[in-house]
N, C-alpha and C. Protein backbone atom coordinates (compact mmCIF):
# COMPACT_ATOMS: atom_id res chain seq x y z
N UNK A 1 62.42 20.90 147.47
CA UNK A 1 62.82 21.34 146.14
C UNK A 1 62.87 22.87 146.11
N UNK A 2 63.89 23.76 145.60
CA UNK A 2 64.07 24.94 145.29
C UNK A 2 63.40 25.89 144.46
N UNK A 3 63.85 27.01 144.54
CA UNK A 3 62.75 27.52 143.15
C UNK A 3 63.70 27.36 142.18
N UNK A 4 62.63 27.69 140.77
CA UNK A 4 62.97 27.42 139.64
C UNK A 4 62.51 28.80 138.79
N UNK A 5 63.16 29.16 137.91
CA UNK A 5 62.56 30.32 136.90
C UNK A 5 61.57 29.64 136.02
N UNK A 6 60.74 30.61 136.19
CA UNK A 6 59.58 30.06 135.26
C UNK A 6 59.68 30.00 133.65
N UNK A 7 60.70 31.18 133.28
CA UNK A 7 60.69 30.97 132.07
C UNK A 7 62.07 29.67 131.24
N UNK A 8 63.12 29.88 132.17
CA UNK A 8 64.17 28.75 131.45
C UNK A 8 63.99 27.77 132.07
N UNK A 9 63.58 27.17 133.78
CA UNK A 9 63.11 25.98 134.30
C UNK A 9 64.55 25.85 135.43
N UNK A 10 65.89 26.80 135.02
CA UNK A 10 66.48 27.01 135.71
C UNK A 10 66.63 26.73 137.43
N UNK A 11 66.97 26.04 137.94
CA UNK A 11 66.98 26.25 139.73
C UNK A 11 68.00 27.18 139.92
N UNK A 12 67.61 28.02 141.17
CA UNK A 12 68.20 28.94 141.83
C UNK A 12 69.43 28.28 142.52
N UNK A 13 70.40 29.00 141.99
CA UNK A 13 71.83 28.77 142.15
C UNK A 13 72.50 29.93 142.35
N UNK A 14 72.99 30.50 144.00
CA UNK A 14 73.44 31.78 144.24
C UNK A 14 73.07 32.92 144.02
N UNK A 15 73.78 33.14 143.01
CA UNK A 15 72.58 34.32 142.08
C UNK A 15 71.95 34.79 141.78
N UNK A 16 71.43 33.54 140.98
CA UNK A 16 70.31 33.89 140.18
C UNK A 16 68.90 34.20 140.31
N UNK A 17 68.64 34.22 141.45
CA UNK A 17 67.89 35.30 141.94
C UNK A 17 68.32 36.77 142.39
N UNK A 18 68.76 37.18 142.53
CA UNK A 18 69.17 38.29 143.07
C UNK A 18 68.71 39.75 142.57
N UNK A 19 68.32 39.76 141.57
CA UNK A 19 68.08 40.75 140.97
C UNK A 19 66.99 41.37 141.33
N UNK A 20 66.25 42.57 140.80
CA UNK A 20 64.90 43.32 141.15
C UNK A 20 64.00 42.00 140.25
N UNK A 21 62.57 42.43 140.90
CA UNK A 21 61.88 41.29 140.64
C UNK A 21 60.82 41.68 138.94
N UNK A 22 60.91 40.55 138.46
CA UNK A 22 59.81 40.57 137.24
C UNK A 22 58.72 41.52 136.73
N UNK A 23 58.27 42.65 136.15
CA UNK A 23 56.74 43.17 136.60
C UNK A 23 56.14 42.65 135.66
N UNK A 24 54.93 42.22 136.27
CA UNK A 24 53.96 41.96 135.08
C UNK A 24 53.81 42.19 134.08
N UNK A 25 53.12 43.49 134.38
CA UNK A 25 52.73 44.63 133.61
C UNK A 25 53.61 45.57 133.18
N UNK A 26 54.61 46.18 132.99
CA UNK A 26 55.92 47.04 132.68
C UNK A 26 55.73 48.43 133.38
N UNK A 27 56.88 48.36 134.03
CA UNK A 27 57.04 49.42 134.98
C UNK A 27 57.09 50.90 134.55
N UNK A 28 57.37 51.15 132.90
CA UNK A 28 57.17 51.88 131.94
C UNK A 28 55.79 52.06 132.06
N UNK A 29 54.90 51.45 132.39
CA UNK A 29 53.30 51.76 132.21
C UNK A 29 52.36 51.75 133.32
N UNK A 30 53.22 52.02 135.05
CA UNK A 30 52.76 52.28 135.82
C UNK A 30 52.75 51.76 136.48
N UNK A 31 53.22 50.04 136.33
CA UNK A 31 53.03 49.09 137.86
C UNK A 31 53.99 49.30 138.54
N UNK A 32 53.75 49.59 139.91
CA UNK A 32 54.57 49.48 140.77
C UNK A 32 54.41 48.33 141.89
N UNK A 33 53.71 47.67 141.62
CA UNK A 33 53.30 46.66 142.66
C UNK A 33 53.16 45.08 141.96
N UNK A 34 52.52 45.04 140.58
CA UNK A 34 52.62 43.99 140.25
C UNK A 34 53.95 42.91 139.91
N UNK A 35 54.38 42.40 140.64
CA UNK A 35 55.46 41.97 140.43
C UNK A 35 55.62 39.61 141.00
N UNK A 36 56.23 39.48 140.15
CA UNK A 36 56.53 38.71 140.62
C UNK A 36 58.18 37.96 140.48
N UNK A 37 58.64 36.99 141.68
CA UNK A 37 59.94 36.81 142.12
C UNK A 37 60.23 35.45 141.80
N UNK A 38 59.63 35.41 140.78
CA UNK A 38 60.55 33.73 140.33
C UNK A 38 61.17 33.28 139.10
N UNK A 39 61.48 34.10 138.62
CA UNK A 39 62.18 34.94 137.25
C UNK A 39 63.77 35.75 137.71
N UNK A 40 64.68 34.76 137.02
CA UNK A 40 66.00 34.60 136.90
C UNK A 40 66.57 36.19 136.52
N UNK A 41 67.39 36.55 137.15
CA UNK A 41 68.23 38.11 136.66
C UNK A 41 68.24 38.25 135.03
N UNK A 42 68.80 36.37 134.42
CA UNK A 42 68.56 36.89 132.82
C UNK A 42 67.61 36.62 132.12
N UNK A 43 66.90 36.01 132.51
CA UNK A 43 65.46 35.89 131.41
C UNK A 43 64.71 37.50 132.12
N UNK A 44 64.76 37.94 133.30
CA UNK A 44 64.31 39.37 133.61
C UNK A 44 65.08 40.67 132.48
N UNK A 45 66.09 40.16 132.40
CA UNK A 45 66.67 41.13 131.43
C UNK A 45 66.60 41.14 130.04
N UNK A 46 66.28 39.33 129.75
CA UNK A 46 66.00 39.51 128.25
C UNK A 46 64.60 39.97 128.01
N UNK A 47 63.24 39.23 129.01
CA UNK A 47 61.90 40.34 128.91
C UNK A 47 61.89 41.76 128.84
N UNK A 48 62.93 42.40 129.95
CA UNK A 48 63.30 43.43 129.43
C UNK A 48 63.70 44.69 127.99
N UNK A 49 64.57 43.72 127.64
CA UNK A 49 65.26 44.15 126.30
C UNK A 49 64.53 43.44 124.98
N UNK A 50 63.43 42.55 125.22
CA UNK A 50 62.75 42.18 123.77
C UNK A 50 60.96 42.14 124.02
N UNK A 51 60.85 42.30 125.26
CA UNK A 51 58.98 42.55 125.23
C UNK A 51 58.44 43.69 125.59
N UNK A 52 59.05 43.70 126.84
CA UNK A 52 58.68 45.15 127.30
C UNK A 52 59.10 46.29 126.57
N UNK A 53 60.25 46.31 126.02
CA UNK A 53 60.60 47.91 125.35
C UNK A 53 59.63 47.93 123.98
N UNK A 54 59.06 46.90 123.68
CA UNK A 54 58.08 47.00 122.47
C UNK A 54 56.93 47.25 122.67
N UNK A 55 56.43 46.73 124.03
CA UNK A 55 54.97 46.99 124.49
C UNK A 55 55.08 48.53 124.87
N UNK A 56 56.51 48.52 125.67
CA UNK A 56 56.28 50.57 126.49
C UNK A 56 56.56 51.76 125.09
N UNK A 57 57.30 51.23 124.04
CA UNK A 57 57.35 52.39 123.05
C UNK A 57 56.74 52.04 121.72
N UNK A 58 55.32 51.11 121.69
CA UNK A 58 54.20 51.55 121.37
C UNK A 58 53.69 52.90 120.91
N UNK A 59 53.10 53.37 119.93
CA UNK A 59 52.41 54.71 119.46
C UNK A 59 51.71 54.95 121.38
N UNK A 60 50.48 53.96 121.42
CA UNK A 60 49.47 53.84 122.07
C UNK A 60 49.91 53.81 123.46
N UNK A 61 51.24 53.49 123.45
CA UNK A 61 51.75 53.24 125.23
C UNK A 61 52.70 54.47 125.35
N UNK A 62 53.08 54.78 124.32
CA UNK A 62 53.92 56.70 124.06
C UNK A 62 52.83 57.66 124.49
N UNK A 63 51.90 57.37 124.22
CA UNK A 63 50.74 58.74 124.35
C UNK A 63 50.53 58.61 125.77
N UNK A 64 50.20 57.50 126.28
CA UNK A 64 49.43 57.12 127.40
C UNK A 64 50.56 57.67 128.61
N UNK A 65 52.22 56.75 128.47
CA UNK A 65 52.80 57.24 129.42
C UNK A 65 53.06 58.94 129.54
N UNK A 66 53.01 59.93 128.17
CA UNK A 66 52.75 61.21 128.47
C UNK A 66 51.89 61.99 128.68
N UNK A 67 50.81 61.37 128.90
CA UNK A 67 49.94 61.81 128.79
C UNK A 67 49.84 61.65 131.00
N UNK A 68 49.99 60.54 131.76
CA UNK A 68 50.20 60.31 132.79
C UNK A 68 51.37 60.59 133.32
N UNK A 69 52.41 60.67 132.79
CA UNK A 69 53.75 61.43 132.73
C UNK A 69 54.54 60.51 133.80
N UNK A 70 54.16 59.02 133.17
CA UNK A 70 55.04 58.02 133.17
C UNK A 70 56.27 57.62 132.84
N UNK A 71 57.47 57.49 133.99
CA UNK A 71 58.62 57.70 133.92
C UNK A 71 58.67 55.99 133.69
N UNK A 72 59.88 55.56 132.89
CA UNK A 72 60.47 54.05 132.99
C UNK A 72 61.79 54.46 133.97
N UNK A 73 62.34 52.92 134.34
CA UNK A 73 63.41 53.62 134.06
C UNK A 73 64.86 54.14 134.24
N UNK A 74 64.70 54.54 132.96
CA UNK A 74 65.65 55.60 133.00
C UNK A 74 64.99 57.25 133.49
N UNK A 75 63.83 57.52 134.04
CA UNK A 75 63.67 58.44 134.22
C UNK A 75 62.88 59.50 133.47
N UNK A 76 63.00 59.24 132.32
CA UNK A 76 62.12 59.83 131.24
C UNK A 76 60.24 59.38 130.83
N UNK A 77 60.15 60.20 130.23
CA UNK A 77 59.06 60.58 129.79
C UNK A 77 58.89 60.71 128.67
N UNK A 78 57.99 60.08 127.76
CA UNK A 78 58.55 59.51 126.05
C UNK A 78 57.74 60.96 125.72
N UNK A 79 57.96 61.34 124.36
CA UNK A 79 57.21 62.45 123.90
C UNK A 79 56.83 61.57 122.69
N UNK A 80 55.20 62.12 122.46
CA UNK A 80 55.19 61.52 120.72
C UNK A 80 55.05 62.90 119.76
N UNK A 81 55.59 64.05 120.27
CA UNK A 81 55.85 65.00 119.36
C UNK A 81 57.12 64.48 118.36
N UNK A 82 58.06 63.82 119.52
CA UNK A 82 59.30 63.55 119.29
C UNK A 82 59.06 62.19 117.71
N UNK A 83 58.25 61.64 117.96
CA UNK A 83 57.70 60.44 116.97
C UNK A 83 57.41 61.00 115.81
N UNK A 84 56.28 62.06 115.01
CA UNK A 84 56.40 62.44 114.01
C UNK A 84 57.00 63.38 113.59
């Protein structure tokens, strides 16, 4: 039996693996290692675009990544001057 994405139940069909792999923890907040590879290109992209960008631009995860001068990314470095 093949793999399957954990989050839609999906089997791997060409594709749909292919992409960079899952992070745990959001790569916005420093993991570079935690990762895991059984998570589909689009459920990786929708965690992307509806959990993680809420967990990384956080008040509390804004301070933290400038404060460590934690890049996501796009490369940047959030400011929370920029916030109030």
């Amino acid at each position: 039996m093949g793999k399957k994405c954990i989050i839609c139940y999906t089997p791997d069909n060409d594709e749909r693996f292919k992409g960079p792999p899952e992070h745990i923890i959001p790569y916005a907040l420093g993991n570079r290692e935690l990762v895991i590879n059984d998570v589909c290109v689009e459920c990786n992209k929708l965690m992307g675009s509806k959990l993680d960008i809420v967990i990384t631009t956080s008040l509390f995860a804004s301070a933290y990544r400038e404060k460590y001068a934690l890049k996501g990314h796009s490369g940047s470095v959030p400011s929370i001057h920029k916030i109030f």
